[in-house]
Protein backbone atom coordinates (compact mmCIF):
# COMPACT_ATOMS: atom_id res chain seq x y z
CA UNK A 1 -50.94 11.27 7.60
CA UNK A 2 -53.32 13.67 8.18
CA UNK A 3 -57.01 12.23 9.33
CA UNK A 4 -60.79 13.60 9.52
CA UNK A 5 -62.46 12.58 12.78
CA UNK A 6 -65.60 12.98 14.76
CA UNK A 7 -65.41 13.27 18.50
CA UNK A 8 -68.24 11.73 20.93
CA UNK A 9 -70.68 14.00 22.75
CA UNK A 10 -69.20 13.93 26.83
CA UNK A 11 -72.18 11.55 27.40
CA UNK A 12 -71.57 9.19 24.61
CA UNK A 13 -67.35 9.60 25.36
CA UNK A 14 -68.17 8.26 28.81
CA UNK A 15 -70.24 5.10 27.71
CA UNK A 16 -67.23 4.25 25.32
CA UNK A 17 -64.69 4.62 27.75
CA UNK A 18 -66.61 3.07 30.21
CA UNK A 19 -65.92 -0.28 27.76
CA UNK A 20 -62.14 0.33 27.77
CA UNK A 21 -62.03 0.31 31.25
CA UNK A 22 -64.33 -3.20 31.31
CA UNK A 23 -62.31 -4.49 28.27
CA UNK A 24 -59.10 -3.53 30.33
CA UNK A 25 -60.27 -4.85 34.01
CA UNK A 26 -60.93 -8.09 32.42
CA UNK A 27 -57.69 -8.84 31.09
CA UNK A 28 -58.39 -8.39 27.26
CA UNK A 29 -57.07 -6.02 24.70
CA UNK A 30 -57.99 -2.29 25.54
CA UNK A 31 -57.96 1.45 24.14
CA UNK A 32 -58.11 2.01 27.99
CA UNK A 33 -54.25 1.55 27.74
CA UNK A 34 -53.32 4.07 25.38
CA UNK A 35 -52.64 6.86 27.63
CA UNK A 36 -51.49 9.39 24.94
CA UNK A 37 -53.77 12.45 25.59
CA UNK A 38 -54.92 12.56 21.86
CA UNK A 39 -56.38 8.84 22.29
CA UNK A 40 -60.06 9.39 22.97
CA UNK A 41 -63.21 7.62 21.26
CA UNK A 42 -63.66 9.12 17.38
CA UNK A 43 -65.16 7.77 14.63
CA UNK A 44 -62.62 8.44 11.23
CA UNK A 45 -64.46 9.93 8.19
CA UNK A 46 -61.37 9.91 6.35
CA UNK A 47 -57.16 10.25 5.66
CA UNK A 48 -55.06 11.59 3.42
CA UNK A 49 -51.11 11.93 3.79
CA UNK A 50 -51.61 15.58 3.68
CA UNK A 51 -54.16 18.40 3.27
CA UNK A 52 -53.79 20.84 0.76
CA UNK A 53 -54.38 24.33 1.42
CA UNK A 54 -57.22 25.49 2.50
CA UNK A 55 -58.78 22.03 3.37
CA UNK A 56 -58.93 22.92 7.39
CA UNK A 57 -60.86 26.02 6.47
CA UNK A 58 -63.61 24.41 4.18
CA UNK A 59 -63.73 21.41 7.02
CA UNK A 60 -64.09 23.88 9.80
CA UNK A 61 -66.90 25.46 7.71
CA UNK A 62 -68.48 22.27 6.57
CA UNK A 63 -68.36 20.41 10.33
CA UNK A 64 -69.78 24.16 12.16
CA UNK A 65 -73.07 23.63 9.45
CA UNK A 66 -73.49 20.20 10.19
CA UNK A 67 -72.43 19.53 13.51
CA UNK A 68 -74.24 17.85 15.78
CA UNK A 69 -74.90 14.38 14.16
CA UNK A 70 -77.18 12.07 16.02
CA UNK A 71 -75.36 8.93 16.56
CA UNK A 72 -76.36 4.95 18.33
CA UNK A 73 -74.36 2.63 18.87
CA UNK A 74 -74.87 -0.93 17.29
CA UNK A 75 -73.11 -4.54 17.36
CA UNK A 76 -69.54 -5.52 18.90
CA UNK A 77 -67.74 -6.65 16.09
CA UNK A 78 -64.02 -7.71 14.99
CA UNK A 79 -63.27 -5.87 11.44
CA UNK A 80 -62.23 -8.21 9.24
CA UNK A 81 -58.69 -8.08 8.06
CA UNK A 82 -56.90 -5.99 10.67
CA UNK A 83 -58.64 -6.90 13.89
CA UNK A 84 -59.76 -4.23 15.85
CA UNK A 85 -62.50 -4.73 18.27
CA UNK A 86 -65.11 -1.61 17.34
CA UNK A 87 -68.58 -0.40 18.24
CA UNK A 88 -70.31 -0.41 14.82
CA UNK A 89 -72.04 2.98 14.62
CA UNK A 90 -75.60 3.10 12.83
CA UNK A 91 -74.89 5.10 9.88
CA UNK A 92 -77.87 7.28 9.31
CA UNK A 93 -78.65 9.93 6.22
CA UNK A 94 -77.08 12.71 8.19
CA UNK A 95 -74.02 10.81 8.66
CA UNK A 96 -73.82 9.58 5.44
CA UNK A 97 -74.02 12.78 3.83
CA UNK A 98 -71.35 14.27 5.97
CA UNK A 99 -69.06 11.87 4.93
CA UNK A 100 -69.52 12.18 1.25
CA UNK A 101 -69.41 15.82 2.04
CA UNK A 102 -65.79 15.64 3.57
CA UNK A 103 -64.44 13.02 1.16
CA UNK A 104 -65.59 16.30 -1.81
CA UNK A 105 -63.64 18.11 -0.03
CA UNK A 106 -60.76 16.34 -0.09
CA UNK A 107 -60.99 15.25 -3.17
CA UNK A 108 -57.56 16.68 -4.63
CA UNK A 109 -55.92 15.49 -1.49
CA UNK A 110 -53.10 12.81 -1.86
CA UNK A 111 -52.61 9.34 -0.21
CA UNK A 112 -56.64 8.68 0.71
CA UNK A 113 -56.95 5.87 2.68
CA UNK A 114 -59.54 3.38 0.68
CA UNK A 115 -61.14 1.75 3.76
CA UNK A 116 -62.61 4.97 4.40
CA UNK A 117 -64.19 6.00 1.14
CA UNK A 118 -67.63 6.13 1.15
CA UNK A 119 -68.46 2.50 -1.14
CA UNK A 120 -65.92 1.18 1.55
CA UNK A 121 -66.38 3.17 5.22
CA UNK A 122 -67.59 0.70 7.77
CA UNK A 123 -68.67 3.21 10.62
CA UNK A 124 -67.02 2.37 14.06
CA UNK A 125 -65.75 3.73 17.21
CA UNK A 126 -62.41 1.25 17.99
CA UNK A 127 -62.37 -0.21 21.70
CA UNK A 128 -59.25 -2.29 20.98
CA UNK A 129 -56.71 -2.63 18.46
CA UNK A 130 -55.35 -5.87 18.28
CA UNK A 131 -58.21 -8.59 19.01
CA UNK A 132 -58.69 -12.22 18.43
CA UNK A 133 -62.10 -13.26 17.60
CA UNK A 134 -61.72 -16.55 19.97
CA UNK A 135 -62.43 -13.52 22.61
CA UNK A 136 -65.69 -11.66 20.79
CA UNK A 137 -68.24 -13.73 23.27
CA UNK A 138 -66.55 -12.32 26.38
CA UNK A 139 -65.74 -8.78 24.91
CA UNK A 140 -69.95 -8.21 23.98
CA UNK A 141 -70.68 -9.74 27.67
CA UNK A 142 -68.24 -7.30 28.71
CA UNK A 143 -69.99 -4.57 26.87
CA UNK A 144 -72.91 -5.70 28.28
CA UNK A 145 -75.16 -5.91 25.19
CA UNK A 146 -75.74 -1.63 25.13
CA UNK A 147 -76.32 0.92 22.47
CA UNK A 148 -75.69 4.33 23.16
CA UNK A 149 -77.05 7.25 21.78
CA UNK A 150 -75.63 10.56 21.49
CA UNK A 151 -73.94 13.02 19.16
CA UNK A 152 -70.73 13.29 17.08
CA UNK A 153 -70.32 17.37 18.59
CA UNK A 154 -67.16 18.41 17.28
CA UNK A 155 -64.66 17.43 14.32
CA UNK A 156 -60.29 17.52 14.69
CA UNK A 157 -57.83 16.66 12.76
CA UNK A 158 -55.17 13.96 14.02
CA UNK A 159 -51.80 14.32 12.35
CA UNK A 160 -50.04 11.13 12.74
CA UNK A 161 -46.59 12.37 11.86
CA UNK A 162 -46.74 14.83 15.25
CA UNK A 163 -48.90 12.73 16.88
CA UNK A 164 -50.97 15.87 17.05
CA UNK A 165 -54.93 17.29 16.77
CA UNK A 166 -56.26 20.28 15.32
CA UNK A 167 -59.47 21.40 16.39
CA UNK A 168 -61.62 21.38 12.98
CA UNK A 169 -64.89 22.93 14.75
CA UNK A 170 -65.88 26.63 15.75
CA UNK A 171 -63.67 27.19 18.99
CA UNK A 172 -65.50 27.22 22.31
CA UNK A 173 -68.06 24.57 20.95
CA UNK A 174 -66.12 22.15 23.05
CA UNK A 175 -63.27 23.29 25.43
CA UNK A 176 -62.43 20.19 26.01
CA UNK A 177 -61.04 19.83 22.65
CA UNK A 178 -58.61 22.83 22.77
């Protein structure tokens, strides 16, 4: 599985992992706990099992033109269905547009995931993975009621099969990233 993500400003990246570590020191269900070095707040546009040729060019092209994106921050939620614990992210026009704009092109990609097609996308950055809703009240005090601002500043590409990331944004936008 190949996926299509947008990676937090530094100052919005330390706000949402400043929640893991709360989440984490009080004994509930964290992202703080992944310590894989690709696990870092993103918010998923879209995946496909694959990308066909030329895909990482047009994104890189397409991200470069529209990158930054103005982002805040909204409710605490549990998703429905598979339970993570997420920051819902305000979905404005420019957003919007930039995710119709990737899911064009990937259009003749195989194995799109549904839940992030564009009548479907519910726009989040996770903060756990496996929550029960009995906890919600104590994870939003925990989270202490915030909304963030910042930007989405750079776009990769996590391949879930090498449990790798590809940098899909002009290189030495964010050195961090390579």
């Amino acid at each position: 599985m190949r996926t299509v993500e947008l990676v937090c400003s530094p100052g919005l990246e330390v706000a949402v992992r400043a929640v893991w570590g709360r989440l984490a020191a009080a004994g509930l269900p964290s992202l703080a706990r992944n310590i894989h070095p690709t696990n870092r707040p993103h918010l998923t546009l879209a995946a496909v099992d694959e990308f066909p040729p030329g895909v990482e060019h047009r994104l890189a092209e397409l991200f470069d033109a529209a990158l930054p994106v103005p982002v805040t921050l909204d409710r605490v939620v549990v998703l429905d269905g598979s339970a993570p614990l997420v920051w819902l992210v305000r979905p404005d026009p420019a957003l919007t547009a930039l995710h119709a704009a990737v899911w064009d092109v990937l259009a003749e990609a195989d194995g799109h995931r549904p839940w992030h097609a564009p009548d479907a996308w519910v726009p989040h950055l996770s903060l756990a993975l496996r929550f029960r809703n009995a906890d919600l009240r104590v994870a939003r005090a925990v989270a202490g009621g915030q909304r963030p601002t910042g930007d989405f500043d750079a776009a990769r590409s996590y391949d879930g099969t090498d449990r790798t990331v590809t940098l899909l944004t002009g290189r030495g936008r964010r050195p961090d990233l390579d």
